[in-house]
N, C-alpha and C. Protein backbone atom coordinates (compact mmCIF):
# COMPACT_ATOMS: atom_id res chain seq x y z
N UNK A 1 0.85 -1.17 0.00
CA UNK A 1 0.00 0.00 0.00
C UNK A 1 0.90 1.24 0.00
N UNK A 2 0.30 2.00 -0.64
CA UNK A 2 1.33 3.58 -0.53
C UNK A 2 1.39 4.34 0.67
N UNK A 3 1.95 5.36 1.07
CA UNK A 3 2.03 5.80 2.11
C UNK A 3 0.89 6.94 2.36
N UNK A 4 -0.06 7.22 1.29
CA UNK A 4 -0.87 7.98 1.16
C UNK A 4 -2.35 6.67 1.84
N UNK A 5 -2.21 6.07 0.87
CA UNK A 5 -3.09 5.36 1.31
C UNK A 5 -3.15 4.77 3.38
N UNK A 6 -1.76 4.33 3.53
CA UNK A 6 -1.04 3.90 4.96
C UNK A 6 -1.90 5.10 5.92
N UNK A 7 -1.62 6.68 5.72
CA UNK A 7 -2.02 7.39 6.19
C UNK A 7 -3.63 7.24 6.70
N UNK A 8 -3.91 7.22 5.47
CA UNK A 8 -5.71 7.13 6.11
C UNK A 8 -6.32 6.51 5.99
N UNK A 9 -5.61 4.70 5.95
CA UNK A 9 -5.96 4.00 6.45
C UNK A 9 -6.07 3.99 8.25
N UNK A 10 -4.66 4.17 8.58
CA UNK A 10 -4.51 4.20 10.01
C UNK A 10 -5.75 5.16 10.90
N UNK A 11 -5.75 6.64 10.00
CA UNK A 11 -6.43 7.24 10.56
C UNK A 11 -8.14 7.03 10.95
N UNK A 12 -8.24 5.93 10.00
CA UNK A 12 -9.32 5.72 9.71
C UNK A 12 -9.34 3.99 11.13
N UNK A 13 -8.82 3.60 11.18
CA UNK A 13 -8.78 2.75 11.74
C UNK A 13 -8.48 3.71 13.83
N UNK A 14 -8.04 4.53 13.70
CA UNK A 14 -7.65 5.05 15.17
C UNK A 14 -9.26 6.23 15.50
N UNK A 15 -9.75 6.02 14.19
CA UNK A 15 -10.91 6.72 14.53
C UNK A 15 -12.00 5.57 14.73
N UNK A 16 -11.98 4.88 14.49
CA UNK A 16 -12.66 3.52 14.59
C UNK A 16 -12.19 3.00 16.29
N UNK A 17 -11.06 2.77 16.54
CA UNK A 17 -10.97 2.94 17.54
C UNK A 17 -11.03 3.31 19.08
N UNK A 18 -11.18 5.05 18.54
CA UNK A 18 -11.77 6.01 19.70
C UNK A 18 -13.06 5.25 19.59
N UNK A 19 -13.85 5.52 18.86
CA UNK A 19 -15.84 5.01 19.04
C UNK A 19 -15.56 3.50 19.77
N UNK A 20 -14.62 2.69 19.38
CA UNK A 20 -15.48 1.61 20.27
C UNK A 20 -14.28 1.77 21.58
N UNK A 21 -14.24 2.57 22.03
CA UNK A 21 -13.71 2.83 23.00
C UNK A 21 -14.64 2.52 24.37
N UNK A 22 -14.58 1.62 25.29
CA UNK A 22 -15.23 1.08 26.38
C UNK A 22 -16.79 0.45 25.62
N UNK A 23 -16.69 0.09 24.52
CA UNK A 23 -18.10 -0.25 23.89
C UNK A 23 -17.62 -1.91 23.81
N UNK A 24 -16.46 -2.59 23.62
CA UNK A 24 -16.49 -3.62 23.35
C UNK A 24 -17.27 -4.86 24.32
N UNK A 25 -17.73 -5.71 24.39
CA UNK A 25 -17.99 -6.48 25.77
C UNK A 25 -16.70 -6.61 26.38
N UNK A 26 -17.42 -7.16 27.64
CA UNK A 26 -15.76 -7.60 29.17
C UNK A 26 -15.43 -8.90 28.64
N UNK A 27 -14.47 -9.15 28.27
CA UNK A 27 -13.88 -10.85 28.38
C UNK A 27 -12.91 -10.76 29.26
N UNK A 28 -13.18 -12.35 29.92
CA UNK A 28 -12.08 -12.75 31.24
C UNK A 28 -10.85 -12.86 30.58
N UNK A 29 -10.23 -12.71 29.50
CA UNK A 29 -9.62 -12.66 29.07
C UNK A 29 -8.55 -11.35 28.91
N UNK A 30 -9.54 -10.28 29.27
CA UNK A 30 -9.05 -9.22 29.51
C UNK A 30 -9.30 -8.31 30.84
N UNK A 31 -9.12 -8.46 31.50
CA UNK A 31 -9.95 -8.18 32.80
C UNK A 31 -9.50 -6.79 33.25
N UNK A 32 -8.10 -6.04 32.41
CA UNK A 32 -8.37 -4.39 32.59
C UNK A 32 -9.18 -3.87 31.51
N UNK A 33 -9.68 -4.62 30.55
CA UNK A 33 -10.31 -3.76 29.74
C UNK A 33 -10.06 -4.36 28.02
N UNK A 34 -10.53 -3.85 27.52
CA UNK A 34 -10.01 -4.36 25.53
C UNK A 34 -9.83 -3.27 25.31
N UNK A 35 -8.69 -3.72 24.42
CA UNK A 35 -7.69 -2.53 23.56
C UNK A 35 -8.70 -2.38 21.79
N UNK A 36 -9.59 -1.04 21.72
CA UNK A 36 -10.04 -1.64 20.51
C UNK A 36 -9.62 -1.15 19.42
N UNK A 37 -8.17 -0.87 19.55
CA UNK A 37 -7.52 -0.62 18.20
C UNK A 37 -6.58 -2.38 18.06
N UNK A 38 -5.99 -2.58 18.81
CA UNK A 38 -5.38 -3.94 18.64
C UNK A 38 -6.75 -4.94 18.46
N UNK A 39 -8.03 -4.28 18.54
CA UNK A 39 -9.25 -5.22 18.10
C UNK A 39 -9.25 -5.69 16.75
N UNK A 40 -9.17 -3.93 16.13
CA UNK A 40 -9.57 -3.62 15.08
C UNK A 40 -8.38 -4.35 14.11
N UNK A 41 -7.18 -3.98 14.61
CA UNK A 41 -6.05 -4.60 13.67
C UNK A 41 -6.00 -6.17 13.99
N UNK A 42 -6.02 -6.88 15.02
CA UNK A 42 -6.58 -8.41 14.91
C UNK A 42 -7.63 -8.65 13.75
N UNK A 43 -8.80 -7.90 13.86
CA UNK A 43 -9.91 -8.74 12.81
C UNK A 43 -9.10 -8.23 11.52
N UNK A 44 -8.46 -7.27 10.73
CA UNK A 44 -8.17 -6.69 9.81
C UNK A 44 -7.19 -8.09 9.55
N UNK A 45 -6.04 -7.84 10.34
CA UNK A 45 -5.26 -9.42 9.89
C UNK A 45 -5.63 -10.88 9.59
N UNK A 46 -6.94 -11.05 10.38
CA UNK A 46 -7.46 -12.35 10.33
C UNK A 46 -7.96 -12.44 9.03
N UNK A 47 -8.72 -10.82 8.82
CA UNK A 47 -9.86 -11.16 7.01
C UNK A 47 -8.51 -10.95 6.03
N UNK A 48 -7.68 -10.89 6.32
CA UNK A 48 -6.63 -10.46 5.04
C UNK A 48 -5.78 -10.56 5.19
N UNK A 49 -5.45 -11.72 6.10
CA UNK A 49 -4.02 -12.47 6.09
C UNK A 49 -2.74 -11.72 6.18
N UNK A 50 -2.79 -10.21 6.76
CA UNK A 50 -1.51 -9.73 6.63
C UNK A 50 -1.93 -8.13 7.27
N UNK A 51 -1.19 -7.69 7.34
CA UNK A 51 -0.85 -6.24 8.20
C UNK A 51 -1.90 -4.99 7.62
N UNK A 52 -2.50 -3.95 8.11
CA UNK A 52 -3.17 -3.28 6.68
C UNK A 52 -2.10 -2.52 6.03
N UNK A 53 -0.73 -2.55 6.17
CA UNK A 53 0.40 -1.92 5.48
C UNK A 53 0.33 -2.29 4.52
N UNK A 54 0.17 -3.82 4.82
CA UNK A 54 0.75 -4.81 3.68
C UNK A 54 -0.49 -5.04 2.49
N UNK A 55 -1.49 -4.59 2.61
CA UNK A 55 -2.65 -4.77 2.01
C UNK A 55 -2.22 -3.98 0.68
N UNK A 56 -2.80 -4.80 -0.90
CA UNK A 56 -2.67 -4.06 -1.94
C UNK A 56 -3.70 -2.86 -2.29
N UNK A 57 -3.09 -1.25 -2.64
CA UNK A 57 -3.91 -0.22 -3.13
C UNK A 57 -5.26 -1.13 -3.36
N UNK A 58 -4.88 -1.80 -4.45
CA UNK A 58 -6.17 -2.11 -5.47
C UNK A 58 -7.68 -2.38 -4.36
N UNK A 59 -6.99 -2.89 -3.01
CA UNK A 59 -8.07 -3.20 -1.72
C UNK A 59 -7.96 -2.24 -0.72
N UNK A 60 -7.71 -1.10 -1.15
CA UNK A 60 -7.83 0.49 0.05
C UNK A 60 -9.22 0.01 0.14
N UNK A 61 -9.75 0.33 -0.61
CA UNK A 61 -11.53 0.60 -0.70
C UNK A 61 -11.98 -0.86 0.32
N UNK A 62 -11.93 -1.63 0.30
CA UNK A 62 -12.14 -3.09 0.73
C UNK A 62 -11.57 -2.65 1.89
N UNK A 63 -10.59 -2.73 2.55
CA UNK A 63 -10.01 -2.29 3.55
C UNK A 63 -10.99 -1.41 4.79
N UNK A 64 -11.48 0.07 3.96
CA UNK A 64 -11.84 1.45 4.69
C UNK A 64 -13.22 0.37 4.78
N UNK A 65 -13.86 -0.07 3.79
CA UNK A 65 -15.81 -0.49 4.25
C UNK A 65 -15.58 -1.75 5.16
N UNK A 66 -14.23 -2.56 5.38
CA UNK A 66 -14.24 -3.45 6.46
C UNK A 66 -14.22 -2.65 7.87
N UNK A 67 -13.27 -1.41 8.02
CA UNK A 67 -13.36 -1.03 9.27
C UNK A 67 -14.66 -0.25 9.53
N UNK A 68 -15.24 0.20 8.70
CA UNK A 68 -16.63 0.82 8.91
C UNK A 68 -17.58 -0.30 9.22
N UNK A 69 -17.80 -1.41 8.75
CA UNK A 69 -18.25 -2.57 9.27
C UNK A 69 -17.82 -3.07 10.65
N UNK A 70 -16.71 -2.91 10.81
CA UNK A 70 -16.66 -3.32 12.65
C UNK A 70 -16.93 -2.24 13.28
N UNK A 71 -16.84 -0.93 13.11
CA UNK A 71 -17.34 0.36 13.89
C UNK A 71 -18.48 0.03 14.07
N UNK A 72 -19.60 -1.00 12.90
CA UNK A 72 -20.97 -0.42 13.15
C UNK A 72 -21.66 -1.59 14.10
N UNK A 73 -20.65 -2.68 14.00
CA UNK A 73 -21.43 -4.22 13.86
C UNK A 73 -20.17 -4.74 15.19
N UNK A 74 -20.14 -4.17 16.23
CA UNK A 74 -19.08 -4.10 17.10
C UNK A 74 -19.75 -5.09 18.35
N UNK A 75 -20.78 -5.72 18.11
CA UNK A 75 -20.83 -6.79 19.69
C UNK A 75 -20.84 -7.77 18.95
């Protein structure tokens, strides 16, 4: 991905972040709390096998409507 794209991806993902900020459920798993930017970049790696650095331009777009999909669809 380019560094243009890198940019607002991230931004787009740390804004995704702030909102589910104390919104995620409690897992015993985490018992100070969930991190929901390391949320957001877990599910991002899981659907696409790789970093969103590493993600090709051609899937910016694919990328930005996945994190808008976990912003919206977050329990």
């Amino acid at each position: 991905m380019n560094n243009e794209n890198k940019k607002k991806a991230w931004e787009a993902i740390t804004k995704a972040g702030d909102f589910l900020k104390d919104k995620l459920p409690d897992s015993p798993y985490h018992p100070k709390g969930r991190n929901p930017y390391a949320h957001i970049l877990v599910l991002i790696k899981k659907k696409f096998g790789c970093s969103y650095k590493d993600i090709d331009d051609e899937n910016y777009e694919i990328l930005i409507k996945f994190i808008e999909f976990l912003k919206k669809n977050y329990s």
